[in-house]
C-alpha atoms as a PDB file:
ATOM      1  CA  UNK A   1     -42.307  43.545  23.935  1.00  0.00           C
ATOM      2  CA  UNK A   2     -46.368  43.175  24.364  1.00  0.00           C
ATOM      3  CA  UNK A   3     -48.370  43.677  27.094  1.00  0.00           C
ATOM      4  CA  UNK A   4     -50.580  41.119  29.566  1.00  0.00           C
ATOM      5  CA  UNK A   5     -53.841  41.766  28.541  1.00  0.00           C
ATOM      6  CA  UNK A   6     -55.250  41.493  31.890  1.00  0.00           C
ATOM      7  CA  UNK A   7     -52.689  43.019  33.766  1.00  0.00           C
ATOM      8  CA  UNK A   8     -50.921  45.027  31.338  1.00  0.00           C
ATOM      9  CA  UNK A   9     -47.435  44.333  32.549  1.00  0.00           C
ATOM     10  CA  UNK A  10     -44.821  43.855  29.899  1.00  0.00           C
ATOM     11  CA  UNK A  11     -44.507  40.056  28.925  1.00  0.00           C
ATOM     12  CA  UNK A  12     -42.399  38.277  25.335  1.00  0.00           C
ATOM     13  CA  UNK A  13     -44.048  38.367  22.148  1.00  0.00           C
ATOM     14  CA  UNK A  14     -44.682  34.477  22.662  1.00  0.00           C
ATOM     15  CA  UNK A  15     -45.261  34.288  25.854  1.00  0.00           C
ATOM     16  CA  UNK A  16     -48.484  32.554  26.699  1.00  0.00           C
ATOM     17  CA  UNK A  17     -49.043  32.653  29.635  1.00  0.00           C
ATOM     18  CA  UNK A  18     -48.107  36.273  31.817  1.00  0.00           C
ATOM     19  CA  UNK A  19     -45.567  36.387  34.331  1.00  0.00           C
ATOM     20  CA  UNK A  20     -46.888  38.550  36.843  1.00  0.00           C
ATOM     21  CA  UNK A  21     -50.843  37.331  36.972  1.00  0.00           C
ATOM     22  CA  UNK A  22     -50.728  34.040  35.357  1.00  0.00           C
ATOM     23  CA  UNK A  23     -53.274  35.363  32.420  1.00  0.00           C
ATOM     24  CA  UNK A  24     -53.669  33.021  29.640  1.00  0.00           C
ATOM     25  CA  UNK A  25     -52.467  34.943  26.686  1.00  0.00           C
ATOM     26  CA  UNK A  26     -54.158  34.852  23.009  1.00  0.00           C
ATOM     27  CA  UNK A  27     -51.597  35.749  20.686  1.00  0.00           C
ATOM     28  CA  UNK A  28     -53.225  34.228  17.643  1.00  0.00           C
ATOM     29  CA  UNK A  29     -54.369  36.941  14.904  1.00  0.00           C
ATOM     30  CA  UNK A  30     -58.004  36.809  14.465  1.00  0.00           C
ATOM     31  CA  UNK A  31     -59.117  36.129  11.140  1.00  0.00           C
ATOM     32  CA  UNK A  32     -63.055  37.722  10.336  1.00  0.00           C
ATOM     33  CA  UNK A  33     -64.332  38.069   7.124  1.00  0.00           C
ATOM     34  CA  UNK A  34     -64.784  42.555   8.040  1.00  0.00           C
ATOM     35  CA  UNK A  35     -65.591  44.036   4.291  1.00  0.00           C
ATOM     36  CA  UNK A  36     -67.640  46.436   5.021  1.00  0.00           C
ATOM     37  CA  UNK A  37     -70.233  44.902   3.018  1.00  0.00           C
ATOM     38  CA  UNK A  38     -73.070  46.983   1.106  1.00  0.00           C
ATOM     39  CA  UNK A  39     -75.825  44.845   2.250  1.00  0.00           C
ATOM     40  CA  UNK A  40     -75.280  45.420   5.883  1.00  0.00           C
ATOM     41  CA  UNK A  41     -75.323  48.760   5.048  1.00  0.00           C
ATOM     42  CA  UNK A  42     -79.141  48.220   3.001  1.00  0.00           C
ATOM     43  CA  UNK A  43     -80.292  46.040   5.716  1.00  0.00           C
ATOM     44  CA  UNK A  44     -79.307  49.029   8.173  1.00  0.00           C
ATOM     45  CA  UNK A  45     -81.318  51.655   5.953  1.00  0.00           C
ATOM     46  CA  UNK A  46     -84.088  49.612   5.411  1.00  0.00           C
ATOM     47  CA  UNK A  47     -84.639  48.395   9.043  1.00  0.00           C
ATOM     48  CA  UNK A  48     -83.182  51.037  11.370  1.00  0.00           C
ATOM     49  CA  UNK A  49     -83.186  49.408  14.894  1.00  0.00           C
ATOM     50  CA  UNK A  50     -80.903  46.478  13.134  1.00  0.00           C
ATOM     51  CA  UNK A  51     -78.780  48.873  11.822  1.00  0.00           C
ATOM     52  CA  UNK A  52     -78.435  50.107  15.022  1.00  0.00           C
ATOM     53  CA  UNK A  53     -78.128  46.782  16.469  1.00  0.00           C
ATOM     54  CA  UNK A  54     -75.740  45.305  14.469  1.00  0.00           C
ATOM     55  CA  UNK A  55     -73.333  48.834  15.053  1.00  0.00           C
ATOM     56  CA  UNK A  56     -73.433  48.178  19.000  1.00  0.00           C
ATOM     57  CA  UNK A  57     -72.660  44.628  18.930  1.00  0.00           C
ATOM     58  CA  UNK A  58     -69.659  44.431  15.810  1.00  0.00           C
ATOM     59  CA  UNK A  59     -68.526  47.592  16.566  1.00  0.00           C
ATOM     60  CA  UNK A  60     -65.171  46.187  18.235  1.00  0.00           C
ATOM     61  CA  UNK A  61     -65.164  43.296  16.724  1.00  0.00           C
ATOM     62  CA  UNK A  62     -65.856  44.036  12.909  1.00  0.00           C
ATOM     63  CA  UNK A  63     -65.615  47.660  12.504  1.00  0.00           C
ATOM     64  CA  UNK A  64     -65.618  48.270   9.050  1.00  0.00           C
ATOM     65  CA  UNK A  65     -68.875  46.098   9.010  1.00  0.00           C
ATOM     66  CA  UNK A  66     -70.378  47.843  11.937  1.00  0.00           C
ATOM     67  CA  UNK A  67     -69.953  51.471  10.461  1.00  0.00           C
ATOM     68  CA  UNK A  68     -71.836  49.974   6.814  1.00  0.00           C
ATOM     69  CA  UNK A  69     -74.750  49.285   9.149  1.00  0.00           C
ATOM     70  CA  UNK A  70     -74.664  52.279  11.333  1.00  0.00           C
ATOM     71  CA  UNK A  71     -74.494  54.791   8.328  1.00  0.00           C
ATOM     72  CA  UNK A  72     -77.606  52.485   6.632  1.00  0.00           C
ATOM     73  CA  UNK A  73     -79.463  53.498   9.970  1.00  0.00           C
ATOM     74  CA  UNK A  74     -78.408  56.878  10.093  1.00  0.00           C
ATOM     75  CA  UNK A  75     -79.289  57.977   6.450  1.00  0.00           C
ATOM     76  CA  UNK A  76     -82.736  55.927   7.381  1.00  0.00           C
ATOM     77  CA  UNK A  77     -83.383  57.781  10.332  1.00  0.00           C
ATOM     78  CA  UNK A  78     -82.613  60.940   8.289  1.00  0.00           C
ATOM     79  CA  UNK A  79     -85.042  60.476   5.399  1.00  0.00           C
ATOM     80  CA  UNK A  80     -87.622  59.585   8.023  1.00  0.00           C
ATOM     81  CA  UNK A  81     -87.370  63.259   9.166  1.00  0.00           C
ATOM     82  CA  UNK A  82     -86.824  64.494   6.201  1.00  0.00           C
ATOM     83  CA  UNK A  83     -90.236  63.151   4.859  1.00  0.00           C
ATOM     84  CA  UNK A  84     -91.640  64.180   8.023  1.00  0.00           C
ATOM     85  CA  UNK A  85     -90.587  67.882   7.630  1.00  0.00           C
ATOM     86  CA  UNK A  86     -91.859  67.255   4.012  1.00  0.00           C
ATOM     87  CA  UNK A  87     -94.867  66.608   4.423  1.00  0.00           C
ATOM     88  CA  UNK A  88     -95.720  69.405   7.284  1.00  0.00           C
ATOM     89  CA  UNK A  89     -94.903  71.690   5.348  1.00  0.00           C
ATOM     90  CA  UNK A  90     -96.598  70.405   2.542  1.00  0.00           C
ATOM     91  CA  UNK A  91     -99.774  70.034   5.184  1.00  0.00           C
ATOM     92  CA  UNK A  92     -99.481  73.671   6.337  1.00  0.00           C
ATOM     93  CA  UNK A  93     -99.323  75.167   2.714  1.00  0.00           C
ATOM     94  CA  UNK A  94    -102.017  72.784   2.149  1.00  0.00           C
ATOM     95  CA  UNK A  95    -104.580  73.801   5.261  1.00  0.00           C
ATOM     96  CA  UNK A  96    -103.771  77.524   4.322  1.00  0.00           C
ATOM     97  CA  UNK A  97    -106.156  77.583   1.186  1.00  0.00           C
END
């Protein structure tokens, strides 16, 4: 048995159309290309916000590509501090002498 995705009451695995609200049902499988894909990933490292971007908007839709650009973002985002930490520290020891 499946469920009325509108409604959520109990309809046949063909049905089309639900019972109880009338709900057009979409029982074809969706077929997206969802790889993951390293170059999502780079883009996401190399430009942040579209890592960040592209993780909001696929992230229901292609997850597996989603997460490759929201982990480029994040390890972006975390060498940016990184370098940031880097080189105050480096500018304190530096002021010092």
């Amino acid at each position: 048995m499946a469920y009325c995705r509108h409604c959520g009451a109990r309809i046949d695995d063909g049905a089309n159309v639900c019972p109880e609200c009338g709900t057009v049902q979409n029982n074809a499988p969706q077929t997206t290309n969802d790889d993951g894909g390293f170059l999502w990933g780079l883009l996401g490292c190399c430009i942040p916000i579209v890592g960040l971007v592209l993780f909001l908007v696929w992230r229901d839709t292609k997850p597996n590509t989603s997460k490759a650009a929201g982990i480029g973002a994040l390890v972006s985002v975390i060498l940016y501090v990184l370098c940031y930490v880097f080189a105050a520290v480096i500018g304190v020891g530096v002021a010092m002498y």
